[in-house]
PDB file of N, CA and C in Angstrom:
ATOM      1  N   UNK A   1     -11.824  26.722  66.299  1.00  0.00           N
ATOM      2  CA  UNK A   1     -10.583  27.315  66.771  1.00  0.00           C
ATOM      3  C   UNK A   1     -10.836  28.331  67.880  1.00  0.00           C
ATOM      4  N   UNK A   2     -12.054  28.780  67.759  1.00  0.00           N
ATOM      5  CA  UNK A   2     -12.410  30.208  68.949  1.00  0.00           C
ATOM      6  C   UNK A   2     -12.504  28.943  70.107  1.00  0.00           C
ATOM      7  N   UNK A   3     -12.871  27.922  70.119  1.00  0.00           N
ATOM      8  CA  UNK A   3     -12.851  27.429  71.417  1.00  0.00           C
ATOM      9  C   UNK A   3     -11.596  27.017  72.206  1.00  0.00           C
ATOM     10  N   UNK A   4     -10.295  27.294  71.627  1.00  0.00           N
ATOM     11  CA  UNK A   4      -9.293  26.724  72.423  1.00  0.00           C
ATOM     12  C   UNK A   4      -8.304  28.044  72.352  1.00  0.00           C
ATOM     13  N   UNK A   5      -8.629  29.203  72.006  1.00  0.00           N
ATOM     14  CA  UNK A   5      -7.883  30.495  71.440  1.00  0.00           C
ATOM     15  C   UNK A   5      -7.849  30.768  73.210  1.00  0.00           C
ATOM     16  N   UNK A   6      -6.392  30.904  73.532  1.00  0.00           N
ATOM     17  CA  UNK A   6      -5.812  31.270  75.270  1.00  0.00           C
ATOM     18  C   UNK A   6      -6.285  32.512  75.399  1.00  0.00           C
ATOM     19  N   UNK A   7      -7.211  33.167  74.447  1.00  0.00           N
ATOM     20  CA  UNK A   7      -7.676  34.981  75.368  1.00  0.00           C
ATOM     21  C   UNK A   7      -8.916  35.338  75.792  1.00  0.00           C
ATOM     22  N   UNK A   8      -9.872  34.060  75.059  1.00  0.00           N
ATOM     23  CA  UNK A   8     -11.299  34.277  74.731  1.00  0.00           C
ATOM     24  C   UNK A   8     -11.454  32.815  76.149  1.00  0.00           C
ATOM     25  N   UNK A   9     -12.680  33.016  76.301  1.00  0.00           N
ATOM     26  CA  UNK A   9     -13.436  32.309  76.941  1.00  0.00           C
ATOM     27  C   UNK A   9     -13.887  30.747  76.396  1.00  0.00           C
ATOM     28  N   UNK A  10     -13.656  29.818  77.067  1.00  0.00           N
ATOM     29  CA  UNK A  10     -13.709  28.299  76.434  1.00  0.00           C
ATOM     30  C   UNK A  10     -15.367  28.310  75.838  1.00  0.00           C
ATOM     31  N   UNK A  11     -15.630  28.093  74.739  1.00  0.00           N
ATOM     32  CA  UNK A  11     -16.789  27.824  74.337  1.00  0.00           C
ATOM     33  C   UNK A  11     -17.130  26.348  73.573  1.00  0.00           C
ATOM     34  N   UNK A  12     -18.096  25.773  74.290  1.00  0.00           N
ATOM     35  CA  UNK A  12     -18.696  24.232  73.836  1.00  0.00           C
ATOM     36  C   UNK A  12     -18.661  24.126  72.600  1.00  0.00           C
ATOM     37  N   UNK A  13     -17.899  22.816  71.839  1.00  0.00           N
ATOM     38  CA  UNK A  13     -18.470  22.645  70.905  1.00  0.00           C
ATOM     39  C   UNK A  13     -19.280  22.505  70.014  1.00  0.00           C
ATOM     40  N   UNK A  14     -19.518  22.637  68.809  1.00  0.00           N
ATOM     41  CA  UNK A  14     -20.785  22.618  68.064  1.00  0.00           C
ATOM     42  C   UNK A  14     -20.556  21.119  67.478  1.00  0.00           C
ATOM     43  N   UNK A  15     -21.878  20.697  66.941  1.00  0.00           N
ATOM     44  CA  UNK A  15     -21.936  19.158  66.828  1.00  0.00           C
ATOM     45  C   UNK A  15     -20.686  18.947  65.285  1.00  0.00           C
ATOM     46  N   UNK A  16     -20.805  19.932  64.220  1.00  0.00           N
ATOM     47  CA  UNK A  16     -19.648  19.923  63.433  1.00  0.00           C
ATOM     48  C   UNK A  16     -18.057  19.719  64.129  1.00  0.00           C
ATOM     49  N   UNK A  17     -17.676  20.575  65.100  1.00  0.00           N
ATOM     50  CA  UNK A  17     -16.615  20.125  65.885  1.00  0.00           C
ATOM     51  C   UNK A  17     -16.518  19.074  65.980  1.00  0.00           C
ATOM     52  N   UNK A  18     -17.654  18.621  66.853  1.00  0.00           N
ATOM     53  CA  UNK A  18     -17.513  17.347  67.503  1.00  0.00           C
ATOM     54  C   UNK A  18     -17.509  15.748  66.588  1.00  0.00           C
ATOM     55  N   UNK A  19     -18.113  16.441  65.300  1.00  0.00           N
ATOM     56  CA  UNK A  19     -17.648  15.519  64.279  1.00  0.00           C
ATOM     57  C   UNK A  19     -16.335  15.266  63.834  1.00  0.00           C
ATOM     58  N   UNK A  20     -15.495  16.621  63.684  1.00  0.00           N
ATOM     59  CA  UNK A  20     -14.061  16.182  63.542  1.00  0.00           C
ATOM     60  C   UNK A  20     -13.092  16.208  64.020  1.00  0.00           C
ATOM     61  N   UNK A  21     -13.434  16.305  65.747  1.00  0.00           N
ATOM     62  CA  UNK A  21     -13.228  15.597  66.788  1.00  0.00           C
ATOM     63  C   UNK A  21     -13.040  14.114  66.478  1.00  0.00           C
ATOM     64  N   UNK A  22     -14.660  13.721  66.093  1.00  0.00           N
ATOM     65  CA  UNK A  22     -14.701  12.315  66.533  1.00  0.00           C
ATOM     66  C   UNK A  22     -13.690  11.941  64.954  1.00  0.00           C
ATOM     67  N   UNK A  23     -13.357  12.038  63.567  1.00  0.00           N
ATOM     68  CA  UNK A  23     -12.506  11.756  62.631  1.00  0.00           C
ATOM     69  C   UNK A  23     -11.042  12.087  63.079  1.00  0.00           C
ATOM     70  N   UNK A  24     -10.551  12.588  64.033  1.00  0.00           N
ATOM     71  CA  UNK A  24      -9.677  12.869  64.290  1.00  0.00           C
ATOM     72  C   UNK A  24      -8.334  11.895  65.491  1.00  0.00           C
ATOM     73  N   UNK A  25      -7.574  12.302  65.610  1.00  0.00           N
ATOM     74  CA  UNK A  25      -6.788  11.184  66.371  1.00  0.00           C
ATOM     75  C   UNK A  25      -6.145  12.439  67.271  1.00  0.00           C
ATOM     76  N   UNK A  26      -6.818  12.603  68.219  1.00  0.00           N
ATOM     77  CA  UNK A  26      -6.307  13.317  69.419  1.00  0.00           C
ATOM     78  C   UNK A  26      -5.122  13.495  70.097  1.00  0.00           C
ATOM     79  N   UNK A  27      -4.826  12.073  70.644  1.00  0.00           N
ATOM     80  CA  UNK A  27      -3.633  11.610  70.962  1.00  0.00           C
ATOM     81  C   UNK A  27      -2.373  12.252  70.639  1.00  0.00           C
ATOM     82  N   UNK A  28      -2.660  11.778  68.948  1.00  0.00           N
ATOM     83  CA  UNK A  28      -1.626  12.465  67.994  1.00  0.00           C
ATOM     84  C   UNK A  28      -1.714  13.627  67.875  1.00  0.00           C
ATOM     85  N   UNK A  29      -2.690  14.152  67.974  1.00  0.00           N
ATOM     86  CA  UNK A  29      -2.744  15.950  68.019  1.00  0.00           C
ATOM     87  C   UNK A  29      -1.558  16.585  68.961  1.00  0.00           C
ATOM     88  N   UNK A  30      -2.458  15.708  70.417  1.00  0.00           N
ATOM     89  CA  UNK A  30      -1.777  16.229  71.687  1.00  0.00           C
ATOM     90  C   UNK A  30      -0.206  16.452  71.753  1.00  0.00           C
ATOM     91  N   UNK A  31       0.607  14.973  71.281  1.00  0.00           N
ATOM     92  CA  UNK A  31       2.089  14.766  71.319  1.00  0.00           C
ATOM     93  C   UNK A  31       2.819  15.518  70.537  1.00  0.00           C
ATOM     94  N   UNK A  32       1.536  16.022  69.243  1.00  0.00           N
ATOM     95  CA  UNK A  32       2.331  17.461  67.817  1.00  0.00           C
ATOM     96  C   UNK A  32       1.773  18.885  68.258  1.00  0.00           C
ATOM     97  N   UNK A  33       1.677  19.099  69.529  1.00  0.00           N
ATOM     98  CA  UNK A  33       1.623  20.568  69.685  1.00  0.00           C
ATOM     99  C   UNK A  33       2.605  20.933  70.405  1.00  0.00           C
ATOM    100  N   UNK A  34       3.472  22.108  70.106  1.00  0.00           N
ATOM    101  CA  UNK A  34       4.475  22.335  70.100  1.00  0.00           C
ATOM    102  C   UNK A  34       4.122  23.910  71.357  1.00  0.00           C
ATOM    103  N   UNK A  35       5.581  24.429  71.396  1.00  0.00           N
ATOM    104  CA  UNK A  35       5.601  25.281  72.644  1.00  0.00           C
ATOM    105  C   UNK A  35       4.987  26.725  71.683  1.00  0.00           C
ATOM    106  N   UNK A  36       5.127  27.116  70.753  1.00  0.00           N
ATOM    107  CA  UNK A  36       4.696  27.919  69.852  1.00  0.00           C
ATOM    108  C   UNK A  36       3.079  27.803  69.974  1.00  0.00           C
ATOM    109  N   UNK A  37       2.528  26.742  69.374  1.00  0.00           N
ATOM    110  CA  UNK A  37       1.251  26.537  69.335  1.00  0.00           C
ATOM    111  C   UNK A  37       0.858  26.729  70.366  1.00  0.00           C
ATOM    112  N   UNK A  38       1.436  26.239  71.887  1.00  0.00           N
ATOM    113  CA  UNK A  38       0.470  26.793  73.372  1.00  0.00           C
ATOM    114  C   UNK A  38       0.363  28.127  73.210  1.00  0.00           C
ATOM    115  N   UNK A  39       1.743  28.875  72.949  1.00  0.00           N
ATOM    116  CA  UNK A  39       1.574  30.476  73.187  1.00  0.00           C
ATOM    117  C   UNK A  39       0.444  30.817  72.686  1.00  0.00           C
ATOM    118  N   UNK A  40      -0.572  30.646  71.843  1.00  0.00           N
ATOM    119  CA  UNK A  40      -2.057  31.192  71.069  1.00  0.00           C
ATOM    120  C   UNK A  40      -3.369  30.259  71.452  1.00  0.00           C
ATOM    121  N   UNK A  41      -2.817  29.228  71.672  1.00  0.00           N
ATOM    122  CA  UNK A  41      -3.546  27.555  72.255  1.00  0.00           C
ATOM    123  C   UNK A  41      -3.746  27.425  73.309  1.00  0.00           C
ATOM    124  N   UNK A  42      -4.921  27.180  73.628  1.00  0.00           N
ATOM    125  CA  UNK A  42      -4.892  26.455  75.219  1.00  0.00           C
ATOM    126  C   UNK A  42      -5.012  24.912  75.335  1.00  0.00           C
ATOM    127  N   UNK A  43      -3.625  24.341  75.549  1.00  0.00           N
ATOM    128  CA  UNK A  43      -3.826  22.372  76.102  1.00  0.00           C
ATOM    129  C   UNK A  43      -5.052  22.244  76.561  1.00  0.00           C
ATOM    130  N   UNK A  44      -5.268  22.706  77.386  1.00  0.00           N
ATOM    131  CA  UNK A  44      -6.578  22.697  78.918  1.00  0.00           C
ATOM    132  C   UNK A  44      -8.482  22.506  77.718  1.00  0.00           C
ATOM    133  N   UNK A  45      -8.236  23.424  77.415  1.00  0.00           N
ATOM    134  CA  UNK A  45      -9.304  23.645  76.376  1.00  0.00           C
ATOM    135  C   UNK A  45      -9.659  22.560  75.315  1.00  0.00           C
ATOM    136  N   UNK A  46      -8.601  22.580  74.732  1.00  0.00           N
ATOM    137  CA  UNK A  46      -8.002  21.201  73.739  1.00  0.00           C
ATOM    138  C   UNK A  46      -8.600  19.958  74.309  1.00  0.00           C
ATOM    139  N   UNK A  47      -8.613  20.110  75.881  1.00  0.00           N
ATOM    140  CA  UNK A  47      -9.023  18.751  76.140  1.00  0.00           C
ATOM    141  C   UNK A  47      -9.883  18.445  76.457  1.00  0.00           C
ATOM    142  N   UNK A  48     -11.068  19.880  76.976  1.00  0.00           N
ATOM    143  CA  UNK A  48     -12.064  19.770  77.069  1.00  0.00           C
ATOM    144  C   UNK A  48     -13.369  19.752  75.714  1.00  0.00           C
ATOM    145  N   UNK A  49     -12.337  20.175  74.858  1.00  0.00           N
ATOM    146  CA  UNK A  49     -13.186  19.838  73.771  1.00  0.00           C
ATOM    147  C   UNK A  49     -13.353  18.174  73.268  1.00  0.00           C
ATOM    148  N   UNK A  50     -12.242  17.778  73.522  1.00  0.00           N
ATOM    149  CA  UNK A  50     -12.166  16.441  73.569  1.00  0.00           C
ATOM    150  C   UNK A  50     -13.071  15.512  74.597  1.00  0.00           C
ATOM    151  N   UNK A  51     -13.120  15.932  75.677  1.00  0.00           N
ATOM    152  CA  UNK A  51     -13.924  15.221  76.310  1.00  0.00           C
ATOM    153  C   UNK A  51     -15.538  15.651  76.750  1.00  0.00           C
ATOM    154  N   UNK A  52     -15.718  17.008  75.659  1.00  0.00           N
ATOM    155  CA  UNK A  52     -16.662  17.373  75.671  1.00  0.00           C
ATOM    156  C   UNK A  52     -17.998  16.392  74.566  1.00  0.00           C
ATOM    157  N   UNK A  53     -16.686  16.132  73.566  1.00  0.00           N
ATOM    158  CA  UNK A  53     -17.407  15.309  72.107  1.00  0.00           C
ATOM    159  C   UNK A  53     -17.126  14.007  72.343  1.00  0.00           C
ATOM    160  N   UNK A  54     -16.902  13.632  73.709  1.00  0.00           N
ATOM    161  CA  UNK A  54     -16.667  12.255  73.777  1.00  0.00           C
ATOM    162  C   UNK A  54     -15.791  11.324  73.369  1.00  0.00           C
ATOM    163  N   UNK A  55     -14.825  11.819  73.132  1.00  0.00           N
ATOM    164  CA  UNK A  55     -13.017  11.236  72.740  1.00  0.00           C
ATOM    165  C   UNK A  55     -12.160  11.840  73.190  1.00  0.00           C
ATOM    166  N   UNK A  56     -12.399  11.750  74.892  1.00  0.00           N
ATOM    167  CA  UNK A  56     -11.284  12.205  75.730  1.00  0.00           C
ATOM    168  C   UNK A  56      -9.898  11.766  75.642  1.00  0.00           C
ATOM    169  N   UNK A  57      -8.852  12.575  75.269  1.00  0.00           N
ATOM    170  CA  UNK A  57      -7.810  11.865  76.094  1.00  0.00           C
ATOM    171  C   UNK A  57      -7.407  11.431  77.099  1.00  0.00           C
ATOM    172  N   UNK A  58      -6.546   9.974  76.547  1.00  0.00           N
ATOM    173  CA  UNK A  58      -5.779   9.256  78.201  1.00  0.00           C
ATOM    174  C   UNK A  58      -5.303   9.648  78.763  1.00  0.00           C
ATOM    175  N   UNK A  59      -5.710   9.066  80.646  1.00  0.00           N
ATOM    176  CA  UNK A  59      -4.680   9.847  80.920  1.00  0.00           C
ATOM    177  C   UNK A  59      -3.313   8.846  80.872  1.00  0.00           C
ATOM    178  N   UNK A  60      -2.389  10.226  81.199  1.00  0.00           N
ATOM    179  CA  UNK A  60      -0.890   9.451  80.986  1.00  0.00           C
ATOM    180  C   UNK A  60      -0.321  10.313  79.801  1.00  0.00           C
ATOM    181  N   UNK A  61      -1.356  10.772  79.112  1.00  0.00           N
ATOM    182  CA  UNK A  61      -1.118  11.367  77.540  1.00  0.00           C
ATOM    183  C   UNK A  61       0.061  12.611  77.778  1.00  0.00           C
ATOM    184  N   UNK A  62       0.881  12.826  76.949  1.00  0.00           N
ATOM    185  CA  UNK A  62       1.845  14.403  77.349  1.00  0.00           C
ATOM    186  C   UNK A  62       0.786  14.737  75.720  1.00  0.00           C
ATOM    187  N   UNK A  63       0.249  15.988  76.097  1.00  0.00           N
ATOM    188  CA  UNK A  63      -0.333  17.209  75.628  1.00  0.00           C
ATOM    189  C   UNK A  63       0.330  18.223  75.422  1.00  0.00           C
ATOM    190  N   UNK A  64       1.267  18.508  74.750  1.00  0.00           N
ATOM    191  CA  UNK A  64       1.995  19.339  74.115  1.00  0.00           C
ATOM    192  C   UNK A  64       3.408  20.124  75.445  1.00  0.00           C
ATOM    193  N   UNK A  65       3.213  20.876  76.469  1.00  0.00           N
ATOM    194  CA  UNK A  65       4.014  20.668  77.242  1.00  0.00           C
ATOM    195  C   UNK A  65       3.359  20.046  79.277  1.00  0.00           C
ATOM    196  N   UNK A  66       2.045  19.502  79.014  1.00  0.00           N
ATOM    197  CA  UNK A  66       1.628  19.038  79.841  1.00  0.00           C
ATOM    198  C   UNK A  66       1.168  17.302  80.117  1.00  0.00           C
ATOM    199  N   UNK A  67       1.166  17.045  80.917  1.00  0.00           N
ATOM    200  CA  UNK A  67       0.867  15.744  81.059  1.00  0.00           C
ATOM    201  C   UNK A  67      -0.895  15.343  81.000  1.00  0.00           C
ATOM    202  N   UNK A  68      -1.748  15.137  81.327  1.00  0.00           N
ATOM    203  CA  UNK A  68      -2.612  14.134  81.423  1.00  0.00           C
ATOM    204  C   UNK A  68      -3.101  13.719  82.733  1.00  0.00           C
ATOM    205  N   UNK A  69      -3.394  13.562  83.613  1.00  0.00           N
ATOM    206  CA  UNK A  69      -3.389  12.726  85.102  1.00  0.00           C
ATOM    207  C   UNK A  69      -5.796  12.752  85.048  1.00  0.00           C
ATOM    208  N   UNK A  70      -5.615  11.833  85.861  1.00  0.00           N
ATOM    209  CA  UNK A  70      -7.094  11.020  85.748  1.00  0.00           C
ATOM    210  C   UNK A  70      -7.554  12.555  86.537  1.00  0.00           C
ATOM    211  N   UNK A  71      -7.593  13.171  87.263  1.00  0.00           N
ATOM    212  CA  UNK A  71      -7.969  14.193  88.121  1.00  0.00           C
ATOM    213  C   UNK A  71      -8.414  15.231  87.392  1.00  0.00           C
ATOM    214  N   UNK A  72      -7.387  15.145  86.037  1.00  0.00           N
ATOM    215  CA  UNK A  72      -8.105  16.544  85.370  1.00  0.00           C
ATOM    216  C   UNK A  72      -9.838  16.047  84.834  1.00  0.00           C
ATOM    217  N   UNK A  73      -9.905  14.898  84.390  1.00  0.00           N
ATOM    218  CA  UNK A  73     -11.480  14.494  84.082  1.00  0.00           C
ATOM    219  C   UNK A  73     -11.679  13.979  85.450  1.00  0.00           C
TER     220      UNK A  73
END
């Protein structure tokens, strides 16, 4: 959670993350984060953790109030 917290500095996942990362369904994460959850959350982060552990999201994806586009990876 310290890695996607909007005050602190993005920090790499640890291989535990990235394990439930990889058990996890992103996608669906992305489309159930709500405008509440950004206020403490960072999307941006969210996705670099994702494509840090190697189950990036698509692009095209809406990420809670952002879109997705190939440019951000």
């Amino acid at each position: 959670m310290e890695s996607i917290n909007r005050k602190d500095d993005y920090v790499r996942p640890s291989e535990a993350c990235c394990h439930m990362v990889d058990q996890s369904d992103m996608t669906c994460i992305c489309r159930n984060i709500t405008l509440e959850d950004e206020k403490k959350k960072s999307v941006a982060k969210f996705l670099w953790i994702a494509f840090d552990c190697d189950k990036p999201v698509k692009s095209g994806t809406e990420c809670g109030s952002k879109y997705l586009y190939d440019a951000f990876l």
